[in-house]
Protein backbone atom coordinates (compact mmCIF):
# COMPACT_ATOMS: atom_id res chain seq x y z
CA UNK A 1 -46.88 56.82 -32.64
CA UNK A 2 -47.54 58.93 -35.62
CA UNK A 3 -45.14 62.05 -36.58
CA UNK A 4 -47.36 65.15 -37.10
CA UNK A 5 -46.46 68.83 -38.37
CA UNK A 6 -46.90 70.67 -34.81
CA UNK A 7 -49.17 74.08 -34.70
CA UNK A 8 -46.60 77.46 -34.46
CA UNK A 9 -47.68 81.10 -33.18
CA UNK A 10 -44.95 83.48 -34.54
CA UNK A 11 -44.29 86.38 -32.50
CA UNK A 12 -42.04 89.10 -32.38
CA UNK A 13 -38.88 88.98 -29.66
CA UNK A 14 -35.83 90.79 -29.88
CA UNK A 15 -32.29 88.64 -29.22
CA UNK A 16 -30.13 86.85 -31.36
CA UNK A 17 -31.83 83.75 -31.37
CA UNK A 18 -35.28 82.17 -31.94
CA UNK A 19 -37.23 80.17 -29.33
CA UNK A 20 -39.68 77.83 -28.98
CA UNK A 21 -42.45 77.93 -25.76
CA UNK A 22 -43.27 74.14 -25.63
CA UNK A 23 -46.75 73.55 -24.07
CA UNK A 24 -49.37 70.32 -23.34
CA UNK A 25 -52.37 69.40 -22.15
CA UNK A 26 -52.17 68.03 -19.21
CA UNK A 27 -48.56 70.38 -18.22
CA UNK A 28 -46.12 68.47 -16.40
CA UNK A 29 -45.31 66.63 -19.59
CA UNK A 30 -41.23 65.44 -20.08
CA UNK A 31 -39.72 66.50 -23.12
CA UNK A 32 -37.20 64.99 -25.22
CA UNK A 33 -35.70 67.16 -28.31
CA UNK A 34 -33.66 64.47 -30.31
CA UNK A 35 -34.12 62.28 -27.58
CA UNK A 36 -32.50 64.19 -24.86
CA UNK A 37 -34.46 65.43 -21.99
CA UNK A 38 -34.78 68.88 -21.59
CA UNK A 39 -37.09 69.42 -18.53
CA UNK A 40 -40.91 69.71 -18.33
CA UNK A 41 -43.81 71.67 -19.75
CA UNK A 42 -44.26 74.33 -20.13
CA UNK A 43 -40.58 75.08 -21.27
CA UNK A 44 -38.67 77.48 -22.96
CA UNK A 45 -36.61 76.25 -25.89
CA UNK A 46 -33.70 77.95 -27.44
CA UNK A 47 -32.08 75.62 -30.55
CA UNK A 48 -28.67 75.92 -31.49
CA UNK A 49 -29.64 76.88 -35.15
CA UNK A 50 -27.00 75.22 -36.48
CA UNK A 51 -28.07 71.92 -35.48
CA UNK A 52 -29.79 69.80 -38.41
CA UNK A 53 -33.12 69.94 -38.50
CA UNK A 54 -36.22 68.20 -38.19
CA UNK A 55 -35.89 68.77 -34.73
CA UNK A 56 -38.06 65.46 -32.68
CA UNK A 57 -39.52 66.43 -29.78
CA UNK A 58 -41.82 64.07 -27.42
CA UNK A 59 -43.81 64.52 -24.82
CA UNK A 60 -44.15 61.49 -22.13
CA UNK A 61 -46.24 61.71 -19.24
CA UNK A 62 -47.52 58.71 -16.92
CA UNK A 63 -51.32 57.89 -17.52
CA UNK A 64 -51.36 59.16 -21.23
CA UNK A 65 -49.65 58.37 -24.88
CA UNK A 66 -46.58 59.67 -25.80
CA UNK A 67 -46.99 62.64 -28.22
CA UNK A 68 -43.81 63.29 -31.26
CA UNK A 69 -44.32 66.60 -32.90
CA UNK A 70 -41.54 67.39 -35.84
CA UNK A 71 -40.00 71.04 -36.65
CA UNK A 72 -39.02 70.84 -40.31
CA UNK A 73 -37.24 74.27 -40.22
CA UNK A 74 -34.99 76.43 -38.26
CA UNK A 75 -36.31 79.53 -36.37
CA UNK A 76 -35.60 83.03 -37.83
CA UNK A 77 -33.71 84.77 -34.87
CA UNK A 78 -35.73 87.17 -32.84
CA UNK A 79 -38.86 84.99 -33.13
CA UNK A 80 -40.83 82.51 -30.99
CA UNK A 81 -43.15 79.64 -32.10
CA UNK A 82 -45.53 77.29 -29.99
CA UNK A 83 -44.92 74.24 -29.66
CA UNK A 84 -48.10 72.65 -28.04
CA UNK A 85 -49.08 69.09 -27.97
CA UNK A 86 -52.54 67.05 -26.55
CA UNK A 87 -52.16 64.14 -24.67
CA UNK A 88 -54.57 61.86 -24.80
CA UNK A 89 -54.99 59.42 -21.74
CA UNK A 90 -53.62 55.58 -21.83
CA UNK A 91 -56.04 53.01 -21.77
CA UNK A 92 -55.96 51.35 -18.47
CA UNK A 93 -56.10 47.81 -18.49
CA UNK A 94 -57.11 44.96 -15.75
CA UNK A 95 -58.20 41.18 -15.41
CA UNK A 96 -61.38 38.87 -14.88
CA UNK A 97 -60.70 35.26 -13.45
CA UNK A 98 -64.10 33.71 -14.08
CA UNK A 99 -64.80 30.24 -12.73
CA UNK A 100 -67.60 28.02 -12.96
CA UNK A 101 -70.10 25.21 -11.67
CA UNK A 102 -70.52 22.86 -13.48
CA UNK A 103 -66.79 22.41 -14.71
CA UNK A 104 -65.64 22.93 -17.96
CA UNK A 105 -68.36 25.66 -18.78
CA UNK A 106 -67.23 27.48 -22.02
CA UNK A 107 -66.96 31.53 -21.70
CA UNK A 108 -66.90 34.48 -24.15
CA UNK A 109 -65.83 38.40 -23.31
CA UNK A 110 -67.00 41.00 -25.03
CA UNK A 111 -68.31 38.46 -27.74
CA UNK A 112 -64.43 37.30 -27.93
CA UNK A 113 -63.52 33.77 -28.91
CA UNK A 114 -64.69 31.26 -26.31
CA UNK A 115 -62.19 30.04 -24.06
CA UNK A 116 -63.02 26.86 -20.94
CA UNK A 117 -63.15 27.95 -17.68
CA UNK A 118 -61.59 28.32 -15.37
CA UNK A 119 -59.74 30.87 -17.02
CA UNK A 120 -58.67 34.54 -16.51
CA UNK A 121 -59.35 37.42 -19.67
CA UNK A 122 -56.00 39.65 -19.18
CA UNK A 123 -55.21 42.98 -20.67
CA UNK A 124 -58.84 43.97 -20.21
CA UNK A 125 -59.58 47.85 -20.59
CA UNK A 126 -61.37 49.63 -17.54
CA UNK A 127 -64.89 50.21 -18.07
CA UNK A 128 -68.56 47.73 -18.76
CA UNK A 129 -68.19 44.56 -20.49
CA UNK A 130 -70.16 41.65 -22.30
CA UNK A 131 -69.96 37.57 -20.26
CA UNK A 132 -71.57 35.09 -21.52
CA UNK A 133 -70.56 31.39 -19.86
CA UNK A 134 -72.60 28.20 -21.45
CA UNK A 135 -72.94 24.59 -21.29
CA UNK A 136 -74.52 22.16 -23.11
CA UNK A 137 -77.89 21.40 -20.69
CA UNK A 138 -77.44 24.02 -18.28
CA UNK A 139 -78.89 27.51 -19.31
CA UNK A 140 -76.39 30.19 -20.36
CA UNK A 141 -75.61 33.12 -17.89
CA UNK A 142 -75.02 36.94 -19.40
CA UNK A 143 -73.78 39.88 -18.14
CA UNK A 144 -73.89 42.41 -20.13
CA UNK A 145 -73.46 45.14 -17.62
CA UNK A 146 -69.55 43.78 -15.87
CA UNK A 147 -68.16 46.54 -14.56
CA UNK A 148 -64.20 46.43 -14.24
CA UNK A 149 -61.43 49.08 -12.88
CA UNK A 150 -57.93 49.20 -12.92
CA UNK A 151 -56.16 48.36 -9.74
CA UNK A 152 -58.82 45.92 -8.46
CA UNK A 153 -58.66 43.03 -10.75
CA UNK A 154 -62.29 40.59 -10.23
CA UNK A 155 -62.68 37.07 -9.41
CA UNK A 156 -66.02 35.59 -10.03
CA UNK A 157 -67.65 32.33 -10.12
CA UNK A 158 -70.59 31.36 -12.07
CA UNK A 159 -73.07 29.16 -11.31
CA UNK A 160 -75.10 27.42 -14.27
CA UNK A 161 -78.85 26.12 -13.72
CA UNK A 162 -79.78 22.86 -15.72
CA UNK A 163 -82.74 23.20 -18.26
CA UNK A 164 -84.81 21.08 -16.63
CA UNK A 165 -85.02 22.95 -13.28
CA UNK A 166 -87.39 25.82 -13.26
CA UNK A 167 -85.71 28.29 -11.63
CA UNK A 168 -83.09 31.30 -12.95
CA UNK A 169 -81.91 33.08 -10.09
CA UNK A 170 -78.74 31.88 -8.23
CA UNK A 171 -77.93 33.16 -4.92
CA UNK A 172 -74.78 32.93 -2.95
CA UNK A 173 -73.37 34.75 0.46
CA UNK A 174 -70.57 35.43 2.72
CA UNK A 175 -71.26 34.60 5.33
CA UNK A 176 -73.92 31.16 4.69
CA UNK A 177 -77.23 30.87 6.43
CA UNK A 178 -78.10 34.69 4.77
CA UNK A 179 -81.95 34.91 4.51
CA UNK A 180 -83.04 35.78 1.15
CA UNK A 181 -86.32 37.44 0.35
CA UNK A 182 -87.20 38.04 -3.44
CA UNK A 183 -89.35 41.22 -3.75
CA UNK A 184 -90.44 41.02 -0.28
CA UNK A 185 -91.32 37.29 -0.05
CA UNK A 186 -88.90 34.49 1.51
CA UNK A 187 -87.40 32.05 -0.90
CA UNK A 188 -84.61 30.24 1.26
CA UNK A 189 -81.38 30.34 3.17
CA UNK A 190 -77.84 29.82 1.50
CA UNK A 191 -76.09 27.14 3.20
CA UNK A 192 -72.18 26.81 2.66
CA UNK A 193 -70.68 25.71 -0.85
CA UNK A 194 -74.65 24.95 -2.13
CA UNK A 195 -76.35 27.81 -3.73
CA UNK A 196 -79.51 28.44 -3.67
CA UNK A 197 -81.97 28.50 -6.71
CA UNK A 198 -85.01 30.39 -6.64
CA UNK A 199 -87.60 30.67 -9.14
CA UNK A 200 -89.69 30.04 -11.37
CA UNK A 201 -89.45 34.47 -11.11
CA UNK A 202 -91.47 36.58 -14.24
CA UNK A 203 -89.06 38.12 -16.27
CA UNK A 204 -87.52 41.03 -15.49
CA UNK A 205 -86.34 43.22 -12.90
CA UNK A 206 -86.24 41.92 -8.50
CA UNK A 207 -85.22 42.81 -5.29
CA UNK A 208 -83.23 40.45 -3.86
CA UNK A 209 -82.50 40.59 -0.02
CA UNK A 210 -80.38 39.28 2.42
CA UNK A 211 -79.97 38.92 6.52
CA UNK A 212 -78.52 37.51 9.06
CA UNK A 213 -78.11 38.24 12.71
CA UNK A 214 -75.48 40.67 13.69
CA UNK A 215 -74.90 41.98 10.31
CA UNK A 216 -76.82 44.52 7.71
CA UNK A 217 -79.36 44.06 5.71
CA UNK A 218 -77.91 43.58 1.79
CA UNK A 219 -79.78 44.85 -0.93
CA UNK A 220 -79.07 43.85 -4.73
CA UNK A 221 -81.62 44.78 -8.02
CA UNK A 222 -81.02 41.66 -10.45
CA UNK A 223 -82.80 41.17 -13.95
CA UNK A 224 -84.04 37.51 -14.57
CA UNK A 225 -84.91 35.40 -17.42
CA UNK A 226 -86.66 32.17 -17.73
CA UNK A 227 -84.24 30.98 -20.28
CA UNK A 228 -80.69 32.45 -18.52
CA UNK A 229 -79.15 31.58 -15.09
CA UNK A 230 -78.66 35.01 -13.23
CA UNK A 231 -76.49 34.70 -10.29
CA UNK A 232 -76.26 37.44 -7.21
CA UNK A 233 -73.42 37.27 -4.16
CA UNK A 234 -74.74 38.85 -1.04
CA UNK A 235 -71.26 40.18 0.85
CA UNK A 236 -73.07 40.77 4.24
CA UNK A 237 -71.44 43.48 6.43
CA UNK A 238 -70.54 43.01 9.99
CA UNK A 239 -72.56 45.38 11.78
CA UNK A 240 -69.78 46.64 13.81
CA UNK A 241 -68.48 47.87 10.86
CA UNK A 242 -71.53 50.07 10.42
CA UNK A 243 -70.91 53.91 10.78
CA UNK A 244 -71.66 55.12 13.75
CA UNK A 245 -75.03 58.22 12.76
CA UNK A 246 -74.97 61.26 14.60
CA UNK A 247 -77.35 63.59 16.45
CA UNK A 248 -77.34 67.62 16.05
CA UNK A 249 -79.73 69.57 18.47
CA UNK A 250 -80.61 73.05 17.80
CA UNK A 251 -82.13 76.02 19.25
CA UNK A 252 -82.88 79.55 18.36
CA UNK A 253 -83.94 82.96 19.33
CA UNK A 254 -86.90 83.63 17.92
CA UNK A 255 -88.11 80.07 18.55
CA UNK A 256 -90.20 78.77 15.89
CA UNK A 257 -87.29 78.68 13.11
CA UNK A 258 -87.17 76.90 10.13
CA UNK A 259 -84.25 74.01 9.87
CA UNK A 260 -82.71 72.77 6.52
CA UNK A 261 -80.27 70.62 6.28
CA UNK A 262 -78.57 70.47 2.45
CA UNK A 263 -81.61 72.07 1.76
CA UNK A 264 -84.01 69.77 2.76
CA UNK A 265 -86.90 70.95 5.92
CA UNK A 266 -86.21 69.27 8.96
CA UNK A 267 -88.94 70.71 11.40
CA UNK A 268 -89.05 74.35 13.53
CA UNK A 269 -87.15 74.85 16.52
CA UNK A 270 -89.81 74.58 19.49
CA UNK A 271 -90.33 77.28 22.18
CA UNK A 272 -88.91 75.19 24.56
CA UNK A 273 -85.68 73.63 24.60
CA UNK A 274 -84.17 72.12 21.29
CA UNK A 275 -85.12 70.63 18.03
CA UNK A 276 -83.44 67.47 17.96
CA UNK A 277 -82.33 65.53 14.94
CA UNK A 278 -81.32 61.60 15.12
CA UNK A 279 -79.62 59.23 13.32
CA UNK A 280 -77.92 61.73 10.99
CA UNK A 281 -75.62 60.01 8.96
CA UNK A 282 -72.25 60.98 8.37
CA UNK A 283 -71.55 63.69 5.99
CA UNK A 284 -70.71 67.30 5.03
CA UNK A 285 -74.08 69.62 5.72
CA UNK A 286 -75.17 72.79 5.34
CA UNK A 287 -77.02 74.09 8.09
CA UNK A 288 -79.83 76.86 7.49
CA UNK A 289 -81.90 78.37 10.34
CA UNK A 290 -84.45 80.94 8.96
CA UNK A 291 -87.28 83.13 10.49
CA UNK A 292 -89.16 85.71 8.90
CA UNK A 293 -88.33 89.01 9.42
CA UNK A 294 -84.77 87.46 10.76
CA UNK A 295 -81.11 86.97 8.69
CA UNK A 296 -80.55 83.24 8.06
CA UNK A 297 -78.07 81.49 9.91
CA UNK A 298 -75.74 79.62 7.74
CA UNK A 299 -73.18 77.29 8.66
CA UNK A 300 -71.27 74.20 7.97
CA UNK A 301 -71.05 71.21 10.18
CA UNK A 302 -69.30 67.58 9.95
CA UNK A 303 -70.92 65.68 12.33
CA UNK A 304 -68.27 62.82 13.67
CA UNK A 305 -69.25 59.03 14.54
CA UNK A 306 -71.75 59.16 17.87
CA UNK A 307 -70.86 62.63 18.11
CA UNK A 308 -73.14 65.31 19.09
CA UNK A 309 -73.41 68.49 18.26
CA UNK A 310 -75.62 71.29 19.94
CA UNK A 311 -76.28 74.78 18.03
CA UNK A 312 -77.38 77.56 20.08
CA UNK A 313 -77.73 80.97 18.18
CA UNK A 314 -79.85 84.36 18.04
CA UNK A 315 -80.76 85.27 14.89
CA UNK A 316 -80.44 89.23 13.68
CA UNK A 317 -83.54 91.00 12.69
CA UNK A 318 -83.13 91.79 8.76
């Protein structure tokens, strides 16, 4: 970490001594003053002036570098300087274990030496990187889009397709016997450890989809090429697991009301009975109810799992 000179705001005080108001960005920064700790930021300093000088002060904080400023001169008594330091946030770091069928495939991150896989890239920083796995006879797969995040470190397996076959998309489930449909059309089942290749596909840009009984429908957007093996895992949700939508009725005095939800139109209230709204999925809304000649109605509503909820109101003439 590099020493710099640190930025001072002299200002009148009246005492005996001189101070120094030590400040960061972020706050909540420990500071050290000749490598004893001294509290937090912000903090008020007061040196013993007859301590040698350059005073070393560093700033730690978890989640960003470590700052040292130097003061390369004593503070006149009755004055105060800034002390103020920018911390800028660590690089977080994670892994990729990539594996791959056929064996032995060769791999390169971020356009990195090339290592044989199995094998798993370490120390890698949080954010989109560059795979490319390859094998003599079997065409190369890229991925030039890998997201990674800190905490969550990713396990994949790639799947090569020879040269000779004429197919480049590669698609894999959990759980097997997933139907997959390729822009609408039905290509094939996956069926336990053997994946299933679909092509030949025109370059470019598909949507891929999978079901099964008793679990959602899984949609993924894949680019293809005829000369690169592109690979897609459907992870098919349970559909118990589904959120449960909602259902809000409402109705108003004077009928014939306008309804928004997050300011979108959802139809009038009707002169009889209620205007009712299905299948609402769960969320934060903002409920409008507007006539002319009337005050809107505005309120919030959080509609829970199967609940419903019924809105009843009269609306002031404005």
């Amino acid at each position: 970490m590099a020493i710099s000179n640190v930025y001072a705001d002299t200002n009148y005080s009246s005492g005996l001594f001189g101070s120094y108001m030590i400040n960061s960005e972020p706050s909540g920064a420990d500071v050290y003053i000749l490598e004893k700790y001294y509290g937090k930021t912000p903090l008020l300093y007061i040196p013993d002036n007859t301590a040698d000088h350059p005073y070393i002060i560093e700033f730690r904080k978890d989640g960003y570098n470590s700052s040292i400023l130097s003061i390369n001169e004593n503070i006149t008594p009755g004055t105060q300087k800034e002390v103020f330091a920018h911390l800028s946030p660590a690089p977080k770091f994670t892994s990729i274990f990539v594996s791959s069928d056929p064996d032995d495939c060769l791999a390169q991150l971020d356009g990195g030496s090339s290592v044989p896989l199995p094998y798993s890239f370490t120390s890698v920083s949080e954010g989109t990187h560059t795979l490319l796995v390859y094998k003599t006879g079997y065409k190369s797969y890229l991925n030039e889009q890998l997201s990674v995040r800190s905490g969550s470190n990713t396990t994949m397996k790639v799947i090569l397709i020879p040269n000779y076959e004429r197919k480049e998309l590669v698609v894999t489930s959990t759980p097997s016997d997933t139907e997959v449909l390729v822009d609408g059309i039905f290509r094939g089942t996956t069926s336990g450890n053997i994946p299933l290749m679909i092509g030949p596909l025109n370059d470019g840009q598909h949507t891929v989809l999978g079901r099964i009984a008793g679990y959602q429908e899984k949609k993924e957007m894949v680019f293809t090429r005829h000369d690169l093996s592109s690979n897609v895992h459907l992870n098919m949700i349970p559909i118990t697991l589904m959120p449960v939508s909602s259902t809000v009725k409402i109705r108003s005095i004077p009928s014939g009301s306008d309804v928004l939800l997050n300011g979108i139109w959802f139809g009038e209230v009707p002169a009889q009975g209620y205007l009712e709204l299905n299948d609402i999925p769960l969320n934060r809304y903002k409920l409008v109810i507007s006539h002319s000649g009337y005050t809107d109605h505005i309120e919030w509503i959080f509609p829970g799992p199967g609940e419903t909820i019924t809105i009843d109101t009269v609306l002031l003439q404005s």
